[in-house]
N, C-alpha and C. Protein backbone atom coordinates (compact mmCIF):
# COMPACT_ATOMS: atom_id res chain seq x y z
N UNK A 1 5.02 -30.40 24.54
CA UNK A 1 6.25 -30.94 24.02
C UNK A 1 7.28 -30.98 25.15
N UNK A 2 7.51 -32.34 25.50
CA UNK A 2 8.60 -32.37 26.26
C UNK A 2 10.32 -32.24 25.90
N UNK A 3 10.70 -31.41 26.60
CA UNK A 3 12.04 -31.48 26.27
C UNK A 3 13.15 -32.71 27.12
N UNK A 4 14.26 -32.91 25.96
CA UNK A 4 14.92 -34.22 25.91
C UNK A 4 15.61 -34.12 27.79
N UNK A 5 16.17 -33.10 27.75
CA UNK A 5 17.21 -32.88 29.03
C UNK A 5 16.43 -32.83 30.51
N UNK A 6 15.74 -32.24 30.29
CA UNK A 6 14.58 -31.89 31.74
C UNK A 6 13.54 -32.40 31.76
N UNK A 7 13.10 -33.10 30.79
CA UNK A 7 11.83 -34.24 31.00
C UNK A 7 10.49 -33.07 31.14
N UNK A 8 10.83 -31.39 30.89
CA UNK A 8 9.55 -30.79 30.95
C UNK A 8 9.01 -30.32 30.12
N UNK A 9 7.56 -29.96 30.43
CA UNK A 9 7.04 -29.65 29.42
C UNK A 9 6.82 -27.96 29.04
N UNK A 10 6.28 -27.53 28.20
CA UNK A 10 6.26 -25.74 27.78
C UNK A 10 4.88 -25.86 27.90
N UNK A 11 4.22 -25.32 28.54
CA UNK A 11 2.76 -24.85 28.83
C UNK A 11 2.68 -23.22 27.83
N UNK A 12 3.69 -22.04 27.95
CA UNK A 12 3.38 -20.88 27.70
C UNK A 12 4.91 -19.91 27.68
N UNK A 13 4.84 -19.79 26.68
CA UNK A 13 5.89 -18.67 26.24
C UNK A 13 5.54 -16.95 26.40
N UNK A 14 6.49 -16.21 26.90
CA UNK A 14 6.36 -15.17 27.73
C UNK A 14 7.49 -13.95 27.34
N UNK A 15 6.96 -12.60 26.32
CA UNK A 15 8.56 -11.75 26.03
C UNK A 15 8.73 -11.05 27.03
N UNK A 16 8.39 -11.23 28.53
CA UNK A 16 7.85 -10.32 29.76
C UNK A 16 8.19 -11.17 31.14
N UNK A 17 9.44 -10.63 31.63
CA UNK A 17 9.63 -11.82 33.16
C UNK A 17 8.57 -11.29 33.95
N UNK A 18 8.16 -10.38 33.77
CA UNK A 18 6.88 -9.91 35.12
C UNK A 18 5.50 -11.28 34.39
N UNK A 19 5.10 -10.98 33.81
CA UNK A 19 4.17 -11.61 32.86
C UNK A 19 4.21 -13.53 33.40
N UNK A 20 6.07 -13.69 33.39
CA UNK A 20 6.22 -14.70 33.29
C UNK A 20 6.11 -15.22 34.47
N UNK A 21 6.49 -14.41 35.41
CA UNK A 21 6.43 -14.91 36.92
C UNK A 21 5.01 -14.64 37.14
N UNK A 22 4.52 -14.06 37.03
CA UNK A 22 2.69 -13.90 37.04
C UNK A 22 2.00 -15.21 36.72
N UNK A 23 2.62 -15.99 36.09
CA UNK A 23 1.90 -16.90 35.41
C UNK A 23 2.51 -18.07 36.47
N UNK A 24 4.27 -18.36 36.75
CA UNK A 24 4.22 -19.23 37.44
C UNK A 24 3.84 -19.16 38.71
N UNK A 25 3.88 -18.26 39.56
CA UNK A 25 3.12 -18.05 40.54
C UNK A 25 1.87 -18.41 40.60
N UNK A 26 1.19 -18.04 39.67
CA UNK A 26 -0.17 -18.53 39.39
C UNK A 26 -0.10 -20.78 39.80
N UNK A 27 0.33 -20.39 38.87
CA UNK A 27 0.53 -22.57 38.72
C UNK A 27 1.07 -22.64 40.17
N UNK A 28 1.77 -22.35 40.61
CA UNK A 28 2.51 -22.73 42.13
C UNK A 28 1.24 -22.14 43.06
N UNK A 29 0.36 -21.59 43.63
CA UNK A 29 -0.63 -21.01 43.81
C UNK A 29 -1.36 -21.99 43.64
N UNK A 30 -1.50 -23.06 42.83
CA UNK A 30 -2.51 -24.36 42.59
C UNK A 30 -1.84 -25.62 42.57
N UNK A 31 -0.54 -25.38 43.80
CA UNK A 31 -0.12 -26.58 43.76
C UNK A 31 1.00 -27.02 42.44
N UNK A 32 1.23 -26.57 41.60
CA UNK A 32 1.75 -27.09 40.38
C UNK A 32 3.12 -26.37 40.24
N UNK A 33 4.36 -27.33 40.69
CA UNK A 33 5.97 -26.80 40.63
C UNK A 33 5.83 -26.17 38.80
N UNK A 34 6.54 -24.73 38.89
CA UNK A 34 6.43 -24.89 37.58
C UNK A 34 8.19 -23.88 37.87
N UNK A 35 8.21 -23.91 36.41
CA UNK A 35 9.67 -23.55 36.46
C UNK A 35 9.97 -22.29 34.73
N UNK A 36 11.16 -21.57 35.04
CA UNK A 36 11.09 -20.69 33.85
C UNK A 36 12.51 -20.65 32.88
N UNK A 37 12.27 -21.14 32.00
CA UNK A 37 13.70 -21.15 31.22
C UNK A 37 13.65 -19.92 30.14
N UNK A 38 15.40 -19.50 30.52
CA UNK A 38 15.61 -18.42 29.49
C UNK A 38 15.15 -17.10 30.28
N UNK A 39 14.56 -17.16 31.59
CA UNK A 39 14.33 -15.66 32.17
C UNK A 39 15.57 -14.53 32.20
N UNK A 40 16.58 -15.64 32.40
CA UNK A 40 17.67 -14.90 33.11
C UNK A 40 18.09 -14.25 31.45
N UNK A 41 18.59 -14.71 30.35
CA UNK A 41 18.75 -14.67 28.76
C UNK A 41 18.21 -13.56 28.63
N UNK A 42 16.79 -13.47 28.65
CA UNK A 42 15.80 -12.72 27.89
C UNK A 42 15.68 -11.40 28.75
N UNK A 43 16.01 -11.61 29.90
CA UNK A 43 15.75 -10.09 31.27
C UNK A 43 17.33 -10.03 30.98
N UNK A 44 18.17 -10.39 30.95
CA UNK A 44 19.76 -9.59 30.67
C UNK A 44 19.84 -8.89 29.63
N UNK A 45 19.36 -9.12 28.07
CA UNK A 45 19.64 -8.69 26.80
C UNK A 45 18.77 -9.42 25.68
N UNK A 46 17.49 -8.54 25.92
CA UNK A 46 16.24 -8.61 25.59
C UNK A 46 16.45 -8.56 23.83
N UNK A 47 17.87 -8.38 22.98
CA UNK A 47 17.22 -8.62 21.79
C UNK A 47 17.58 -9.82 21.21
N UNK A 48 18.03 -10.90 22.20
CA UNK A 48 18.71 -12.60 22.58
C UNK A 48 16.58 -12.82 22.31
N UNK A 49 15.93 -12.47 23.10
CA UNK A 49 14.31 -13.13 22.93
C UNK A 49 14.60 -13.70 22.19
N UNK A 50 14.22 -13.34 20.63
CA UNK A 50 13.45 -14.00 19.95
C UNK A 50 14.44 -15.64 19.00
N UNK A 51 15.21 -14.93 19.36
CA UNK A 51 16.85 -16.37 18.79
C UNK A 51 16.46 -17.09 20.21
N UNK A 52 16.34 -16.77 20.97
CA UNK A 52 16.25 -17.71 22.30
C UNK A 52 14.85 -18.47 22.51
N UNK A 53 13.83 -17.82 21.66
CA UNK A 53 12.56 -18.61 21.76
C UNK A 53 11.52 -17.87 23.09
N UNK A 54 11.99 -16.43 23.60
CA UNK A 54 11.42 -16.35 24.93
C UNK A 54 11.54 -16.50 25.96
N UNK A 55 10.36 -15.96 27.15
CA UNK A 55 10.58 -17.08 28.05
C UNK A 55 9.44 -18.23 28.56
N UNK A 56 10.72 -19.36 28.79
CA UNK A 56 9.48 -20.39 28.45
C UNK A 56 8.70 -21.12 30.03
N UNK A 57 7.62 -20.80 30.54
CA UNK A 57 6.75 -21.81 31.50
C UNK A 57 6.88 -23.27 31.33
N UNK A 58 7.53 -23.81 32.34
CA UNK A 58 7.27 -25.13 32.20
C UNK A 58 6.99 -26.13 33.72
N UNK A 59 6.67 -27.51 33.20
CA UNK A 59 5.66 -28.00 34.27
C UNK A 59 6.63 -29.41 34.06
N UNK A 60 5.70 -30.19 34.49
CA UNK A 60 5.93 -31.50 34.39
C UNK A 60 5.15 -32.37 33.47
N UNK A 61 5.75 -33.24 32.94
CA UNK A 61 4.48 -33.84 32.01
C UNK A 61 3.29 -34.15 32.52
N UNK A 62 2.81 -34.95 33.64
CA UNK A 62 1.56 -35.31 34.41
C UNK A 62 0.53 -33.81 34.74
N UNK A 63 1.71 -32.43 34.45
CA UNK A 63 1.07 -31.79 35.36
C UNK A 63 0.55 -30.67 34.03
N UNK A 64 1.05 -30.72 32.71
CA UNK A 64 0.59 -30.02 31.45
C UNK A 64 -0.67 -29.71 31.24
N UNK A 65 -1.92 -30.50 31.38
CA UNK A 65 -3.03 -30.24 30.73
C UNK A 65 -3.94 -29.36 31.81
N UNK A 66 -3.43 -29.60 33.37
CA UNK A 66 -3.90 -28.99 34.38
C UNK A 66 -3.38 -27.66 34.17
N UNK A 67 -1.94 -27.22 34.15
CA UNK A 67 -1.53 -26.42 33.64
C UNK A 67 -2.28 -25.05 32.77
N UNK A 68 -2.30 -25.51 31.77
CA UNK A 68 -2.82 -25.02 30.52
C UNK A 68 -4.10 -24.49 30.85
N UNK A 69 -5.31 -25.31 31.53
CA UNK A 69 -6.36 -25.02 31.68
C UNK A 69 -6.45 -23.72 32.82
N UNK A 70 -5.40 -24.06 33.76
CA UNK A 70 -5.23 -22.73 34.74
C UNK A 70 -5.19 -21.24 34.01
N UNK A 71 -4.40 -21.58 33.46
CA UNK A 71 -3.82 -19.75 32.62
C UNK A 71 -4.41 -19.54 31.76
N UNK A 72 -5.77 -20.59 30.96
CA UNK A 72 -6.35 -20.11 30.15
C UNK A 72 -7.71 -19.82 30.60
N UNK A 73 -7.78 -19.90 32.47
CA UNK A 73 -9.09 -18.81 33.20
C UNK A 73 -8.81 -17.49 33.10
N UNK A 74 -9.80 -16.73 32.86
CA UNK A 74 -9.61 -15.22 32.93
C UNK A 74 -9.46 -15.26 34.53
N UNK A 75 -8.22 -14.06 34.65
CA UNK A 75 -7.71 -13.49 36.01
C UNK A 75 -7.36 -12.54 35.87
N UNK A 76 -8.04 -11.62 37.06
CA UNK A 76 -7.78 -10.35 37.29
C UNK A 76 -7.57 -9.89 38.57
N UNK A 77 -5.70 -9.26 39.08
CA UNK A 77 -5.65 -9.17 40.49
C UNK A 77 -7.12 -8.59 41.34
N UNK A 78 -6.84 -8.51 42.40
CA UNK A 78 -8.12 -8.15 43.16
C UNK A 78 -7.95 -6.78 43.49
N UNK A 79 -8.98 -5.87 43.48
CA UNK A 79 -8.79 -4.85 43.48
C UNK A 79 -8.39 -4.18 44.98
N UNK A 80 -7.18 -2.73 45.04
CA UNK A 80 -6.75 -2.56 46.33
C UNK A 80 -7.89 -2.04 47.12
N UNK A 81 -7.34 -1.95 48.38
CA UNK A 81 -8.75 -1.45 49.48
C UNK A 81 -8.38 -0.09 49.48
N UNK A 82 -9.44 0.72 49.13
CA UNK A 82 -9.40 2.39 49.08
C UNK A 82 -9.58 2.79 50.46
N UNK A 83 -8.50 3.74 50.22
CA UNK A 83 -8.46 4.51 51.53
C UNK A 83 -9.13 6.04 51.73
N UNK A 84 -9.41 6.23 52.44
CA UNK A 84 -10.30 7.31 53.13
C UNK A 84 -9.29 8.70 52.93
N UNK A 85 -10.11 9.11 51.56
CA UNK A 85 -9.11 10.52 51.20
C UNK A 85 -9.39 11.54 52.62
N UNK A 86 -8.17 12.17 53.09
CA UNK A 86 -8.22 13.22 54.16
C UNK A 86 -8.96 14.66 52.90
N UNK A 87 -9.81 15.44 53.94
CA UNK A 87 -10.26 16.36 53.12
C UNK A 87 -9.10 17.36 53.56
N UNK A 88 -8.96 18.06 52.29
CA UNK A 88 -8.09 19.28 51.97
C UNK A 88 -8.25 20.49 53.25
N UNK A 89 -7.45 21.49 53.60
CA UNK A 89 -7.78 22.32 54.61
C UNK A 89 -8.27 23.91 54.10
N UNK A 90 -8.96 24.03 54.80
CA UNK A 90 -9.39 25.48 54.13
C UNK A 90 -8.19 26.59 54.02
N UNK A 91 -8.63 27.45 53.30
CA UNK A 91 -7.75 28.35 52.70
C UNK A 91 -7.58 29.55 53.92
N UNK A 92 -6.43 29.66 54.29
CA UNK A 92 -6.69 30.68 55.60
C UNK A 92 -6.81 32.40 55.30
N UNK A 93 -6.74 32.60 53.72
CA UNK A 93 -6.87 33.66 53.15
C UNK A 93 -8.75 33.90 53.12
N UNK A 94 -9.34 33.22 52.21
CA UNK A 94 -10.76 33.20 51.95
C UNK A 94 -11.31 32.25 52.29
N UNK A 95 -11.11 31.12 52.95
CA UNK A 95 -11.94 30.24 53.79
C UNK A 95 -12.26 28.82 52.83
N UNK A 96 -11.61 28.77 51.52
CA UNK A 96 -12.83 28.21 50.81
C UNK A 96 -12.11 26.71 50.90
N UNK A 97 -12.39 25.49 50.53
CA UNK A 97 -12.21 24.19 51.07
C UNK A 97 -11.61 23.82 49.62
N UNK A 98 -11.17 24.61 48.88
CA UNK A 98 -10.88 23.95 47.14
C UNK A 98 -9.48 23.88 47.13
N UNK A 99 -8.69 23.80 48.21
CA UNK A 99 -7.36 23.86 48.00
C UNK A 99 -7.12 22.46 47.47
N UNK A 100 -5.41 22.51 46.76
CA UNK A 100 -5.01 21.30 46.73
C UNK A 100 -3.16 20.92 46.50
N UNK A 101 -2.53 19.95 46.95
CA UNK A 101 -1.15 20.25 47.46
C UNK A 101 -0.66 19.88 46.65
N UNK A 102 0.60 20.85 46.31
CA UNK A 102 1.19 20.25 45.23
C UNK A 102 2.74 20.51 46.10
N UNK A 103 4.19 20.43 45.10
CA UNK A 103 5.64 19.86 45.97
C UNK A 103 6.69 20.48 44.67
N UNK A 104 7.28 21.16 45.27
CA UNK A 104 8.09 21.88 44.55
C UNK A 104 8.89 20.59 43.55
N UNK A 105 9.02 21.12 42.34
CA UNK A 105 9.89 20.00 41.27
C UNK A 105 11.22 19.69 41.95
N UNK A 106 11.60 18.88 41.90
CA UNK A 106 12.93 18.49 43.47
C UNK A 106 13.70 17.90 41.59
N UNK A 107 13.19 17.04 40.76
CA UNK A 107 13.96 16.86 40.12
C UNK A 107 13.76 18.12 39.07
N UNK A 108 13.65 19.42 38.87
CA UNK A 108 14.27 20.29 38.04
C UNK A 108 15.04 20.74 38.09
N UNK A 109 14.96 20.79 40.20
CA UNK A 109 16.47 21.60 40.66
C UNK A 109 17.50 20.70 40.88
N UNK A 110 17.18 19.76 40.53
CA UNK A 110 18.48 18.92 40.75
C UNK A 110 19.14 18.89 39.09
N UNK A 111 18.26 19.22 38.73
CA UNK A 111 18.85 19.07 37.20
C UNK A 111 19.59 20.59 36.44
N UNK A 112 19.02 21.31 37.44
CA UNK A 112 19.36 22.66 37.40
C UNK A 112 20.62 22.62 38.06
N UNK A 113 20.91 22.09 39.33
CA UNK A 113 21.60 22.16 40.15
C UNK A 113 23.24 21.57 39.21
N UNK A 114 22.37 19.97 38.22
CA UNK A 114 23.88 19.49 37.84
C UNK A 114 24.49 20.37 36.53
N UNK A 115 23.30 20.82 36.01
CA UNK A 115 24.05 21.95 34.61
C UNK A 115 24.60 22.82 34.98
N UNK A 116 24.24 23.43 36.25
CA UNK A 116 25.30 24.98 36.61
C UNK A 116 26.62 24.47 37.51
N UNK A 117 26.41 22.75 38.06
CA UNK A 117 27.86 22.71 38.38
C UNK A 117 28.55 22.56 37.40
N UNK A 118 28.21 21.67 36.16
CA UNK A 118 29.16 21.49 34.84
C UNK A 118 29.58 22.57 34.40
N UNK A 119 28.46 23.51 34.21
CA UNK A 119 29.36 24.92 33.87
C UNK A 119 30.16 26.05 34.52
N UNK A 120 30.25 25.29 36.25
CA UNK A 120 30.92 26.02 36.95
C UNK A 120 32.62 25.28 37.05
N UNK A 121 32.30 23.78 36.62
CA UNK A 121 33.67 23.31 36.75
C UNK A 121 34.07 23.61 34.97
N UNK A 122 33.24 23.50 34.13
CA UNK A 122 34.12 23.98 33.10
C UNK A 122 34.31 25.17 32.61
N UNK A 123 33.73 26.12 33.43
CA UNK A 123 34.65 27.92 33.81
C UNK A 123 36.03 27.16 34.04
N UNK A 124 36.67 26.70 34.86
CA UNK A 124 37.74 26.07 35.99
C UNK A 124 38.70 25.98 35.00
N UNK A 125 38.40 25.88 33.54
CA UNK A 125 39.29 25.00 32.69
C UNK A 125 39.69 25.88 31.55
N UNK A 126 40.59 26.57 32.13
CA UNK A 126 40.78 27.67 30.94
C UNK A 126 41.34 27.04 29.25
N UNK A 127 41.70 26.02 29.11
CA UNK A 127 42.52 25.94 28.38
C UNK A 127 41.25 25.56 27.09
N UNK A 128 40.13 25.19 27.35
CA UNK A 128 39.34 24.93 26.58
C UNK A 128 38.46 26.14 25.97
N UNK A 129 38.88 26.26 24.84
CA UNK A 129 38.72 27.40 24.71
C UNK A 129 37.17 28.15 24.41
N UNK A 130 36.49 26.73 23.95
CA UNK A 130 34.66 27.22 24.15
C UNK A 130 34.35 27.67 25.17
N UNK A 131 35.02 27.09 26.41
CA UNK A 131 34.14 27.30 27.40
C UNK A 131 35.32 28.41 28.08
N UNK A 132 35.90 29.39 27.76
CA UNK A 132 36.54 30.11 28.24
C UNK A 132 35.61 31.34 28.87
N UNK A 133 34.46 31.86 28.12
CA UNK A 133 33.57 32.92 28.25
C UNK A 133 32.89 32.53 29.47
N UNK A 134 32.76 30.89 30.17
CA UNK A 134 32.24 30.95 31.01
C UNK A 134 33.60 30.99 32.17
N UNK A 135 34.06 31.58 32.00
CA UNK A 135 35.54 31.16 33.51
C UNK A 135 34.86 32.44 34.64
N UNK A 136 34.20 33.43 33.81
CA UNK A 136 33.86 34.83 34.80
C UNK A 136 32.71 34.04 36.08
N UNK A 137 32.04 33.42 35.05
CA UNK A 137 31.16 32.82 35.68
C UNK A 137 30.98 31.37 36.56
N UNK A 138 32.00 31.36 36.87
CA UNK A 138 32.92 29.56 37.05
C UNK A 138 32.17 29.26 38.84
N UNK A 139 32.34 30.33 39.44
CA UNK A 139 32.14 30.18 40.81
C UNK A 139 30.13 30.90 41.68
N UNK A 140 30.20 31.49 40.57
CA UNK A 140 28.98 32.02 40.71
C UNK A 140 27.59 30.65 40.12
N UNK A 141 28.14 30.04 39.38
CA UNK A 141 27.48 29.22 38.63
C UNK A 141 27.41 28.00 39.77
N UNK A 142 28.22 27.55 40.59
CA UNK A 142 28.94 26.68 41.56
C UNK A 142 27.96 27.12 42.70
N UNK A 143 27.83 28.20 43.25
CA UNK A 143 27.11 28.66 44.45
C UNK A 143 25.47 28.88 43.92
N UNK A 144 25.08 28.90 42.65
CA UNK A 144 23.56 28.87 42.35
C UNK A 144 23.54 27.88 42.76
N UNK A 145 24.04 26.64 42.13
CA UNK A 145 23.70 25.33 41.82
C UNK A 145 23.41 24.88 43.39
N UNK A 146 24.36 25.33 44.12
CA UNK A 146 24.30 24.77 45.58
C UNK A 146 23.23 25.16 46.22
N UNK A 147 22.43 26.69 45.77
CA UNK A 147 21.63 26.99 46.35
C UNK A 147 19.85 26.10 45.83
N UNK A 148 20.20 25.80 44.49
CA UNK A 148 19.44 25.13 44.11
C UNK A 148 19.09 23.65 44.69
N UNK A 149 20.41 22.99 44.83
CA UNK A 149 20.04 21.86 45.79
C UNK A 149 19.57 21.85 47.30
N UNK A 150 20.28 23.17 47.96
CA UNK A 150 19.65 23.18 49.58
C UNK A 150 17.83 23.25 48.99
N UNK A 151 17.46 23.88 48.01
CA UNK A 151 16.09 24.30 48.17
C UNK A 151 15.52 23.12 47.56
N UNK A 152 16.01 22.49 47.09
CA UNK A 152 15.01 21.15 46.63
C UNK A 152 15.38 20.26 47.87
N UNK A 153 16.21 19.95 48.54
CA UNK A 153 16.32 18.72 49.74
C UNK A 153 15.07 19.61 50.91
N UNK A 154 15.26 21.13 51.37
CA UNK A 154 14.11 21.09 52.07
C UNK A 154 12.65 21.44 51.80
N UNK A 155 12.29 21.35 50.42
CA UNK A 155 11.18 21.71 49.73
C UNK A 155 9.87 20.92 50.37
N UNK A 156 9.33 21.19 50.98
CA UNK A 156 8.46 20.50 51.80
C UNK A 156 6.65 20.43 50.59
N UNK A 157 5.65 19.88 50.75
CA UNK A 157 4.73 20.31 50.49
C UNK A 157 4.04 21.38 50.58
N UNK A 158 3.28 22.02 50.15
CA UNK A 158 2.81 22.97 49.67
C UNK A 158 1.57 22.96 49.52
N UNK A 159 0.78 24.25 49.99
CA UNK A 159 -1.08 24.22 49.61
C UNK A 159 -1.24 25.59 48.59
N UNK A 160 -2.30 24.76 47.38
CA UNK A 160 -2.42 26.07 46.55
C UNK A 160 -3.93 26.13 46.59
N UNK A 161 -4.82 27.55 47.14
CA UNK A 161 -6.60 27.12 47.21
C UNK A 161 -6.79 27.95 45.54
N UNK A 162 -7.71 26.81 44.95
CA UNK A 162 -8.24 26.97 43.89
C UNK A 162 -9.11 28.24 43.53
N UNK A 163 -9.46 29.06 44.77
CA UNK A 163 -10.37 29.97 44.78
C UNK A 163 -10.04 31.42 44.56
N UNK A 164 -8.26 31.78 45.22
CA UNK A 164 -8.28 33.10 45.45
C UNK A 164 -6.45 32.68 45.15
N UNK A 165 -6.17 31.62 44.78
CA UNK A 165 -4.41 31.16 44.30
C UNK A 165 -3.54 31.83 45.71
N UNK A 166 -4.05 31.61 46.42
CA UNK A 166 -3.16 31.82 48.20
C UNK A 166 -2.27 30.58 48.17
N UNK A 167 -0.85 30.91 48.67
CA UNK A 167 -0.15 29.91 48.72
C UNK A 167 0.24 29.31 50.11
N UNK A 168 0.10 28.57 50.83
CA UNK A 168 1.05 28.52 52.18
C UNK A 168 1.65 26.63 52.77
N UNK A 169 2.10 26.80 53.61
CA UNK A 169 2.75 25.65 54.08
C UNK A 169 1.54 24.70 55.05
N UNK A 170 1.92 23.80 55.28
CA UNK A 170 1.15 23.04 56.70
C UNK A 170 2.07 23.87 57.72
């Protein structure tokens, strides 16, 4: 169905701009200008979709039936090239090769880090009177938090061996 204003046609309706650009890429990939109406609509304020009709693939009239037949081949990206896992290092406690690395939670302490500043700036605020019980604790709460963030910015990786739970650094 061609539309009156743009002379194009709708090959394939799409509630997904990834999906949707997947598809015109695809057609442009075989030669075929294709174009997307309503991406911008439907990726700003996604519950506009379905009053908006989607988003819609479109072609040219000459270029529709070629179209159609493209996106209705099964396609599947190509699979990535695997890389050559490094083997793990032995355990310098018991020798054994079962270690494996894990990385301190960087976002707990940061999350740790922002609750004990909130409750160190609202110690600060006497006048509120919930949070008055925390005022003892206003500055102490302020210097965890800080210590919590130095230790998540230099939290480096970490080796744990599966055999004897030895912990150490590279």
């Amino acid at each position: 169905m061609a539309t009156q204003e743009t002379g194009l046609v709708t090959v394939a309706t799409f509630r997904n701009y990834i999906e949707a650009n997947i598809a015109k890429t695809k057609l442009e990939s075989e030669g075929i200008r294709a174009f997307l109406a309503g991406d911008t609509i439907v990726t700003l304020n996604p519950l506009y979709s379905v009053a908006f009709g989607w988003i819609k693939l479109q072609v040219g009239p000459g270029d529709s039936d070629k179209a159609r037949a493209i996106l209705d081949q099964e396609w599947a990206p190509p699979e990535p090239p695997v890389a050559d896992a490094a083997e793990p290092p032995s355990c310098p406690e018991c020798g054994a090769s079962d270690a494996y690395a894990y990385r301190f939670d960087r976002h707990l302490a940061y999350r740790l880090w922002a609750i004990l500043a909130v409750i160190g700036m609202a110690g600060g605020i006497t006048e509120l009177w919930p949070f008055a019980f925390v005022f003892n604790f206003g500055l102490a709460a302020i210097i965890a938090g800080a210590i919590a963030g130095v230790i998540a910015l230099f939290a480096g990786p970490q080796w744990l061996c599966g055999n004897c739970g030895y912990h150490w650094k590279d």
